[in-house]
C-alpha atoms as a PDB file:
ATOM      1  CA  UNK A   1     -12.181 -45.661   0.659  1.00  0.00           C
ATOM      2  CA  UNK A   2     -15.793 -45.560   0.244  1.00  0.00           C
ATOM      3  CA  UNK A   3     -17.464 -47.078  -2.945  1.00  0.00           C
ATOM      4  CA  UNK A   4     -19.006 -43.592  -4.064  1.00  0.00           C
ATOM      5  CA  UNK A   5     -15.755 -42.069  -3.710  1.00  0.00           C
ATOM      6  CA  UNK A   6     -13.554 -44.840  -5.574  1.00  0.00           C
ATOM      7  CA  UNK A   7     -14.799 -43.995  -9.624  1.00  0.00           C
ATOM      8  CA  UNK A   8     -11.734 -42.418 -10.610  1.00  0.00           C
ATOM      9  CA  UNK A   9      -9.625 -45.111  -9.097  1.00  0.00           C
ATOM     10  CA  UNK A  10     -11.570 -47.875 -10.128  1.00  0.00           C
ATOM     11  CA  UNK A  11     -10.849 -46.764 -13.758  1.00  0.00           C
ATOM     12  CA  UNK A  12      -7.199 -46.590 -13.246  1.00  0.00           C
ATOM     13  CA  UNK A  13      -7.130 -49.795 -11.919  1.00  0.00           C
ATOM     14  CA  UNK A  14      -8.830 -51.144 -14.847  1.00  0.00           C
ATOM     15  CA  UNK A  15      -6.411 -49.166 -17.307  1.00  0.00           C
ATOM     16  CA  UNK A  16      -3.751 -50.543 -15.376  1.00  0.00           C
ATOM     17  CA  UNK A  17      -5.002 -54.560 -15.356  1.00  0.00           C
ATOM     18  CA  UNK A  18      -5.323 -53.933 -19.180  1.00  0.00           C
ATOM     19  CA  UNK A  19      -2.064 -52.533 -20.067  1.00  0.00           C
ATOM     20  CA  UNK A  20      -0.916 -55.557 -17.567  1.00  0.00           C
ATOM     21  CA  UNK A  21      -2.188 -57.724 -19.945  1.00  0.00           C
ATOM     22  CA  UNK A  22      -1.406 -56.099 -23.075  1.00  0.00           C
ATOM     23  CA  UNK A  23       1.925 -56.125 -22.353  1.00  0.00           C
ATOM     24  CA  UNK A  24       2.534 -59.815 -21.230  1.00  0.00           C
ATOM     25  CA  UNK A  25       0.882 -60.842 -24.919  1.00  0.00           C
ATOM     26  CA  UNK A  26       3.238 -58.590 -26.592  1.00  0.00           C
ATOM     27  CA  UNK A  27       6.115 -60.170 -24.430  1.00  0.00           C
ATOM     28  CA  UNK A  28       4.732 -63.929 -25.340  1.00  0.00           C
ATOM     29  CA  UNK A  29       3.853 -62.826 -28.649  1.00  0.00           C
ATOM     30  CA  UNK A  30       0.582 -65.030 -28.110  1.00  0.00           C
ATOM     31  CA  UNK A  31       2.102 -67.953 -29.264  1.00  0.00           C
ATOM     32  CA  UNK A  32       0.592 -71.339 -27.104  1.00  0.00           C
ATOM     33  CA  UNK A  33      -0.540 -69.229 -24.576  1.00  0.00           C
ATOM     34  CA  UNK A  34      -2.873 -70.200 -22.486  1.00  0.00           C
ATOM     35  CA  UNK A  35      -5.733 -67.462 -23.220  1.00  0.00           C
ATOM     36  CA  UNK A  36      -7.190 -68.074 -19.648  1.00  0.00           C
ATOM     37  CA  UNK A  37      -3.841 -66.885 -18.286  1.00  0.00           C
ATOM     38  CA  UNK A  38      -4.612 -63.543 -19.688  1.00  0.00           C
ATOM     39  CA  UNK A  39      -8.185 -63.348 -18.409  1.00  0.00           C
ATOM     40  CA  UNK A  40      -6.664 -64.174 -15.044  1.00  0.00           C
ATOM     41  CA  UNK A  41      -4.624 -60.724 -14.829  1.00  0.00           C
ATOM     42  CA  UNK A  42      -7.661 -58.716 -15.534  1.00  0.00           C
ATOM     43  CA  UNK A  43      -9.939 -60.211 -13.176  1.00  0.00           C
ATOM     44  CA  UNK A  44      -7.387 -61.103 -10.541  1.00  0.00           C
ATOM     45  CA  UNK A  45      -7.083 -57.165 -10.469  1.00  0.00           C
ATOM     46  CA  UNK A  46     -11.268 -56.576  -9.547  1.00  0.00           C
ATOM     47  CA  UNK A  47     -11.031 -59.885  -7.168  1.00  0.00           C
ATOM     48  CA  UNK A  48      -8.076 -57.742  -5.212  1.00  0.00           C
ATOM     49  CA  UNK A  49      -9.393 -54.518  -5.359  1.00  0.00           C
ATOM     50  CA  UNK A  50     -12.927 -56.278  -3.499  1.00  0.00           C
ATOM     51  CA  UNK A  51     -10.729 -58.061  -0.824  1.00  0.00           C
ATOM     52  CA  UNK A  52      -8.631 -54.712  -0.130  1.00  0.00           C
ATOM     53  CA  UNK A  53     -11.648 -52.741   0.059  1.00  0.00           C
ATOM     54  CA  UNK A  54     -13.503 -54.794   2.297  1.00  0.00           C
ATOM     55  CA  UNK A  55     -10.362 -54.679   4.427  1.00  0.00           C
ATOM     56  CA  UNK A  56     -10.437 -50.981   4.641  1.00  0.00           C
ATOM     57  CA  UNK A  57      -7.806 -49.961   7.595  1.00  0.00           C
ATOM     58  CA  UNK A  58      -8.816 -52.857   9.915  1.00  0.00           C
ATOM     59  CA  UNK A  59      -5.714 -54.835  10.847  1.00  0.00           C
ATOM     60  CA  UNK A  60      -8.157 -57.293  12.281  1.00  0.00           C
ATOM     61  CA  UNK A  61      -9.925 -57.855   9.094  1.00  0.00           C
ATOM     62  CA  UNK A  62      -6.397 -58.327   7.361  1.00  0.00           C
ATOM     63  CA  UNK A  63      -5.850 -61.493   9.901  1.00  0.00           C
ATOM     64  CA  UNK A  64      -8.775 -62.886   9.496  1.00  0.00           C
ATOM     65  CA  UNK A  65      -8.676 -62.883   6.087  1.00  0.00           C
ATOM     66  CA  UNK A  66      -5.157 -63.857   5.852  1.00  0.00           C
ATOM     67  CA  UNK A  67      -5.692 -67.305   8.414  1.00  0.00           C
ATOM     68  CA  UNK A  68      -9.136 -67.680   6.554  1.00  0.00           C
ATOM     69  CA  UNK A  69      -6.884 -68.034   3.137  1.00  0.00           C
ATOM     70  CA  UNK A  70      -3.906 -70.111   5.068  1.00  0.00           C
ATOM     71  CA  UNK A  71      -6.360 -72.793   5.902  1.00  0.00           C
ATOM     72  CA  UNK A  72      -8.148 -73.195   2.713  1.00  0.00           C
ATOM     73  CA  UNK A  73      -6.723 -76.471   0.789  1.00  0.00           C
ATOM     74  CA  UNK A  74      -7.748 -78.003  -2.331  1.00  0.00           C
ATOM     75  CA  UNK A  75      -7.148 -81.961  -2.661  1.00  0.00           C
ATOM     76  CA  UNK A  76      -7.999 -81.512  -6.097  1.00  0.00           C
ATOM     77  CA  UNK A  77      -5.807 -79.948  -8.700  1.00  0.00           C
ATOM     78  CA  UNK A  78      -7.188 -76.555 -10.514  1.00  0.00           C
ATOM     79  CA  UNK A  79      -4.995 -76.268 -13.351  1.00  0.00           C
ATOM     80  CA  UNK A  80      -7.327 -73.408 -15.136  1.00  0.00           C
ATOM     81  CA  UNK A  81      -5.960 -70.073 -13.718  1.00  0.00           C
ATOM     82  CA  UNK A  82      -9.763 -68.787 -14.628  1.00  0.00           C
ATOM     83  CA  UNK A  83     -11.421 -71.548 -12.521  1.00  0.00           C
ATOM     84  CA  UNK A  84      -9.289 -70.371  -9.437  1.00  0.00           C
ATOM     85  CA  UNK A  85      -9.883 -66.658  -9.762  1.00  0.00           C
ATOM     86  CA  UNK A  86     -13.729 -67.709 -10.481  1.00  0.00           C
ATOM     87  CA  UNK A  87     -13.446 -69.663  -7.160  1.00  0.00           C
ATOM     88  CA  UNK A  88     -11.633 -66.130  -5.249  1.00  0.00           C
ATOM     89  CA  UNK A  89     -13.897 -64.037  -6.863  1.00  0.00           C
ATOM     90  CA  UNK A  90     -16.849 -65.847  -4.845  1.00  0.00           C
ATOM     91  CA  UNK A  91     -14.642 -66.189  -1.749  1.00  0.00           C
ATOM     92  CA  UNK A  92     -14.410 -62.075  -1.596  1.00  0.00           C
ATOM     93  CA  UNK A  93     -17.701 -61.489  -2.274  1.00  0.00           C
ATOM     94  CA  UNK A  94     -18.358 -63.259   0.806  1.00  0.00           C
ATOM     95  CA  UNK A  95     -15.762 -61.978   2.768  1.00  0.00           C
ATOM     96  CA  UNK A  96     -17.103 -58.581   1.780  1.00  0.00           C
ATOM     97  CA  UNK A  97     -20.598 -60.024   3.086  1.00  0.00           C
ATOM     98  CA  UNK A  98     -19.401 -61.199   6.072  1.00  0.00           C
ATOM     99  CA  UNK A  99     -17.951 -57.532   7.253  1.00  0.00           C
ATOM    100  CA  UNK A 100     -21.166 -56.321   6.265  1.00  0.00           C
ATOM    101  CA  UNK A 101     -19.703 -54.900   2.918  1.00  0.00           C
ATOM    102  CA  UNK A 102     -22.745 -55.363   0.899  1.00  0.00           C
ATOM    103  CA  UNK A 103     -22.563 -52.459  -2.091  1.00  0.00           C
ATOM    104  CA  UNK A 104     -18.996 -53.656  -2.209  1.00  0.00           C
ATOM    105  CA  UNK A 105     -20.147 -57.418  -2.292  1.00  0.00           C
ATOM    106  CA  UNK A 106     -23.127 -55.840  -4.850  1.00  0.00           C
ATOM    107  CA  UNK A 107     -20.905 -53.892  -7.242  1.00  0.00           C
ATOM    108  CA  UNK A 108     -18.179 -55.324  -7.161  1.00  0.00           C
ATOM    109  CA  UNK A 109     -20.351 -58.792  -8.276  1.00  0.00           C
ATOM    110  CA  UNK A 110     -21.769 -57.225 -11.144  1.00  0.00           C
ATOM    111  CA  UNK A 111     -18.348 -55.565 -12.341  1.00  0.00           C
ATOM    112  CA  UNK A 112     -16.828 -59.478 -11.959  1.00  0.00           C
ATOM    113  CA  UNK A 113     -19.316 -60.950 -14.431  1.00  0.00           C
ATOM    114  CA  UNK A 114     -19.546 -57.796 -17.078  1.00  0.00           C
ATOM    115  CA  UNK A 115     -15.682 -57.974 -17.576  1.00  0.00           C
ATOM    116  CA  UNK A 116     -15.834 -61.748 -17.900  1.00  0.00           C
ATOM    117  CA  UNK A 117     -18.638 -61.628 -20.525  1.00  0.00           C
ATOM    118  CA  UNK A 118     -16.679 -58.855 -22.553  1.00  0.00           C
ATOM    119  CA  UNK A 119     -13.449 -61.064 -22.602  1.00  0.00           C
ATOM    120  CA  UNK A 120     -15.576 -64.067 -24.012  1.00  0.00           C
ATOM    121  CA  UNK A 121     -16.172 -62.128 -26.680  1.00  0.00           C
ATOM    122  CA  UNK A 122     -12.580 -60.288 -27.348  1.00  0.00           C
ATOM    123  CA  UNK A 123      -9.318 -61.649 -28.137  1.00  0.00           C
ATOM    124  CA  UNK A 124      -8.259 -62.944 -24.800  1.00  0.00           C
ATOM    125  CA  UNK A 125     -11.265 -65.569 -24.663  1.00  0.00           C
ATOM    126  CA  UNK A 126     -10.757 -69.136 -24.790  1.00  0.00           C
ATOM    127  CA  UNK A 127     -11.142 -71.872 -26.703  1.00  0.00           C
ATOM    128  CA  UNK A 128     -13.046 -75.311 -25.749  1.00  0.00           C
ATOM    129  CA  UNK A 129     -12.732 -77.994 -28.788  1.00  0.00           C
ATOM    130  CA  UNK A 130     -12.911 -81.555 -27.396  1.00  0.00           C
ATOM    131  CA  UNK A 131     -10.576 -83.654 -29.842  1.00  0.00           C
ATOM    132  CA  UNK A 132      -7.185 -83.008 -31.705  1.00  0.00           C
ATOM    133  CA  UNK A 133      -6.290 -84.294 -34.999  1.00  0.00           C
ATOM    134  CA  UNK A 134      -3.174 -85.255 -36.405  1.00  0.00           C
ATOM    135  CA  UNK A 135      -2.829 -86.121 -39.321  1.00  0.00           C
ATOM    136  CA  UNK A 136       0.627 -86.154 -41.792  1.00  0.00           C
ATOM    137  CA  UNK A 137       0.539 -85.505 -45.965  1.00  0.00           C
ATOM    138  CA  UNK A 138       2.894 -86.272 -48.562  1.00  0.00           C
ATOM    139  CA  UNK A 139       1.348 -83.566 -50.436  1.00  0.00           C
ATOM    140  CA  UNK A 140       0.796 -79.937 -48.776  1.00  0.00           C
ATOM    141  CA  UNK A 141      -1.452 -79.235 -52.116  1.00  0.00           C
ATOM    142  CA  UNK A 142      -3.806 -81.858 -50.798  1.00  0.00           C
ATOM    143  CA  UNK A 143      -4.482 -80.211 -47.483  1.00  0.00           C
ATOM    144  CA  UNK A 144      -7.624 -78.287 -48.867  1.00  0.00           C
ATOM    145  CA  UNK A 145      -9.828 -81.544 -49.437  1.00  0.00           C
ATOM    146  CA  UNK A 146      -8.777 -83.020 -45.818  1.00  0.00           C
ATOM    147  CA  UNK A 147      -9.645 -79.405 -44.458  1.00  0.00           C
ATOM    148  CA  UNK A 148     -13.444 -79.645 -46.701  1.00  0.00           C
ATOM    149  CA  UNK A 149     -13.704 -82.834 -45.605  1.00  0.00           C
ATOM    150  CA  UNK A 150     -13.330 -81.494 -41.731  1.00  0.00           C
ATOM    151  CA  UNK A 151     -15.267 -78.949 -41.989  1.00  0.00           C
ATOM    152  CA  UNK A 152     -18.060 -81.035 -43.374  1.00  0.00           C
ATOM    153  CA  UNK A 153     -17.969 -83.318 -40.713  1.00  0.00           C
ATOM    154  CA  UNK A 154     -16.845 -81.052 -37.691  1.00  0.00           C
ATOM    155  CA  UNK A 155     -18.705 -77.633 -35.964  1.00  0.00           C
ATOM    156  CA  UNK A 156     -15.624 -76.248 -35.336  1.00  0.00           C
ATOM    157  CA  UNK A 157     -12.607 -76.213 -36.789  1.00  0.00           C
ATOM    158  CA  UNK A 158      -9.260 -74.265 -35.420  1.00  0.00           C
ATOM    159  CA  UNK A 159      -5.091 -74.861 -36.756  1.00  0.00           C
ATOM    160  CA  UNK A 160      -3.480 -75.664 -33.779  1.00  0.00           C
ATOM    161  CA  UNK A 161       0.397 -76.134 -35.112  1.00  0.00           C
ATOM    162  CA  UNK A 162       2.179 -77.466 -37.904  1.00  0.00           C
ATOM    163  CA  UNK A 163       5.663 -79.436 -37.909  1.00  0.00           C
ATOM    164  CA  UNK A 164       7.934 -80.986 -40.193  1.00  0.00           C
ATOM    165  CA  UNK A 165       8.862 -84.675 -39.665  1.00  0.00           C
ATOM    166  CA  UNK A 166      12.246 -86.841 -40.084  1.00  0.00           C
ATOM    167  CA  UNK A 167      11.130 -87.618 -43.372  1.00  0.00           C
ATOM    168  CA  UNK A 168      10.399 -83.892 -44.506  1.00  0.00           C
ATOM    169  CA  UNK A 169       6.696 -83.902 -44.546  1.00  0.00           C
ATOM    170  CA  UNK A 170       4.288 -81.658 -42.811  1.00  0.00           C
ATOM    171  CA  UNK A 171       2.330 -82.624 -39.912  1.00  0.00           C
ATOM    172  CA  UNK A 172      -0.630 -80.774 -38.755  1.00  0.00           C
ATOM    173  CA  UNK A 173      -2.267 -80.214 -35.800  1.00  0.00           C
ATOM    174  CA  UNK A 174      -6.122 -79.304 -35.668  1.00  0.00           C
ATOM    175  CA  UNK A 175      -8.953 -78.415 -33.078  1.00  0.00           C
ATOM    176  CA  UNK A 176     -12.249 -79.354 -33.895  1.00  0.00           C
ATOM    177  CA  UNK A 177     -15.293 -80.163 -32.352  1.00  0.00           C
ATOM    178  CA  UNK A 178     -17.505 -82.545 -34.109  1.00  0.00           C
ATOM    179  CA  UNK A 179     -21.206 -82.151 -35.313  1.00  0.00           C
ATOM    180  CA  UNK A 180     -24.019 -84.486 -33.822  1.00  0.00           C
ATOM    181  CA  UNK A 181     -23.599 -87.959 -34.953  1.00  0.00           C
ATOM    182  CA  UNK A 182     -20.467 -88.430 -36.013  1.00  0.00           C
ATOM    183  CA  UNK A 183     -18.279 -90.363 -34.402  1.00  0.00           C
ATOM    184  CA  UNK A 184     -14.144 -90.471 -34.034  1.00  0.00           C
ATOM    185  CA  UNK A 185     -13.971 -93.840 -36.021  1.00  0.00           C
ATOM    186  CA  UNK A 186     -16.188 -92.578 -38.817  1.00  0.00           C
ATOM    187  CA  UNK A 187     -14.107 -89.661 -39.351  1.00  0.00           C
ATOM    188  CA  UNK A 188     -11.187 -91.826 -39.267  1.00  0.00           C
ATOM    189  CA  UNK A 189     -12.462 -93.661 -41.965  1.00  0.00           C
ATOM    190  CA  UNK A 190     -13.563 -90.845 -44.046  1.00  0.00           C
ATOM    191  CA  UNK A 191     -10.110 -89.310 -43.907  1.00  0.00           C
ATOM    192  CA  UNK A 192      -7.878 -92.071 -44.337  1.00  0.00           C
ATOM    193  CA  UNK A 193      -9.818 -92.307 -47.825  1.00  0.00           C
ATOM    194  CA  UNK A 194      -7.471 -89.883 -48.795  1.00  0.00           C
ATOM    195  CA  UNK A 195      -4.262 -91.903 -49.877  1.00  0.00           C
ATOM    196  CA  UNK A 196      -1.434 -89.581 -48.700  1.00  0.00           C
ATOM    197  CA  UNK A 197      -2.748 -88.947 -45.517  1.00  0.00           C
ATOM    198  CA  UNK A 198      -0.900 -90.927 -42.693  1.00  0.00           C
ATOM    199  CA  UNK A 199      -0.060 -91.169 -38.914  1.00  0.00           C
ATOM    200  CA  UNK A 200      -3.546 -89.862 -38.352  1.00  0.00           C
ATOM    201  CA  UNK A 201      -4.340 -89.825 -34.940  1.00  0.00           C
ATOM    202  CA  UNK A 202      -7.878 -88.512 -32.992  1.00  0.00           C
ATOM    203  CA  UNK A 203      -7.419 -87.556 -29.324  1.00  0.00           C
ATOM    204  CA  UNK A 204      -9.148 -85.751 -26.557  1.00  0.00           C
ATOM    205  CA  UNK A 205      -8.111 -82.231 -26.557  1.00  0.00           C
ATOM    206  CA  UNK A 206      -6.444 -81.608 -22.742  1.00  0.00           C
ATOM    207  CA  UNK A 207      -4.773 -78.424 -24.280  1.00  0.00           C
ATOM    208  CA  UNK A 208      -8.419 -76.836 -24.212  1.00  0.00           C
ATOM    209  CA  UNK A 209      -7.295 -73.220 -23.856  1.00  0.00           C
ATOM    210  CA  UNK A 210      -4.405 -72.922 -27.068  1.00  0.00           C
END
């Protein structure tokens, strides 16, 4: 299928990827779901549509690309489904090089990189804060001045969860990422000002993408 030819069914495909991923939110209902997960559908669907059209009709091509894949191992564990289809998208483009595919290697580059700008900016992107904080209150009414005193101290600041202990109080769950110069332990200090805050706890955030 050559490139000029393929506008019409390069817009299906992309109406297609999208409804993909529509519909997989709706079934999750969104709810700590890994927002990279969703990015992967849509741009899994331009990484495959590169390799197949590279391919073309060639059997030949199909091997090669299929023992080329078979001996590719990674000793190090990609747990971001974006990283990997980052890491296939560049793999295609050079397969699509290497059979002398260069508009599709050209286009199908630039089409890679618009769609993942526009999801950074629409409800599927991700989120990157570096630390969690728990924290438990006695008092749900007293949330609002450990929230101000978050925000004051923190650039961002996202709800992550909230539970409800043994002893019937609420424990929350926050994001955040905090401004220049302040540090975990001052934080700690600030908040635990607050006498019916308890069990607070600052991590590193290793659920980056909630």
């Amino acid at each position: 299928c050559p490139v000029e030819g393929c506008s019409g069914t390069a817009t299906n495909r992309n109406n297609l990827r999208r409804h993909v991923a529509h519909w997989h939110c709706q079934d999750k209902l969104c709810i700590l779901e890994a927002k990279n997960f969703f990015q992967s559908l849509i741009l899994g669907a331009i990484v495959t549509t590169m390799v197949m059209m590279a391919i073309g009709d060639s059997l030949a091509r199909g091997l090669g690309v299929f023992g080329a894949m078979a001996i590719i191992r990674f000793r190090t564990r990609i747990e971001d489904p974006r990283d990997v289809l980052f890491l296939f998208g560049a793999l295609s483009t050079g397969l699509a090089i290497g059979v002398y595919g260069f508009t599709i290697s050209f286009v199908g580059t630039i089409l890679f990189c618009a769609v993942a700008f526009i999801l950074h900016y629409s409800p599927f992107r991700s989120f990157n804060q570096e630390n969690m904080v728990f924290f438990t209150l006695a008092d749900a009414h007293e949330l609002s001045q450990v929230l101000d005193v978050l925000a004051k101290h923190c650039q961002v600041l996202r709800s992550v969860g909230i539970t409800v202990t043994k002893e019937n109080t609420l424990r929350y769950q926050y994001a955040v990422s905090l401004k220049k110069g302040v540090t975990k332990e001052q934080l700690i200090e600030i908040l635990y000002r607050s006498k019916n805050i308890t069990q607070l706890k600052i991590a590193a955030n290793e659920l980056t993408n909630l």
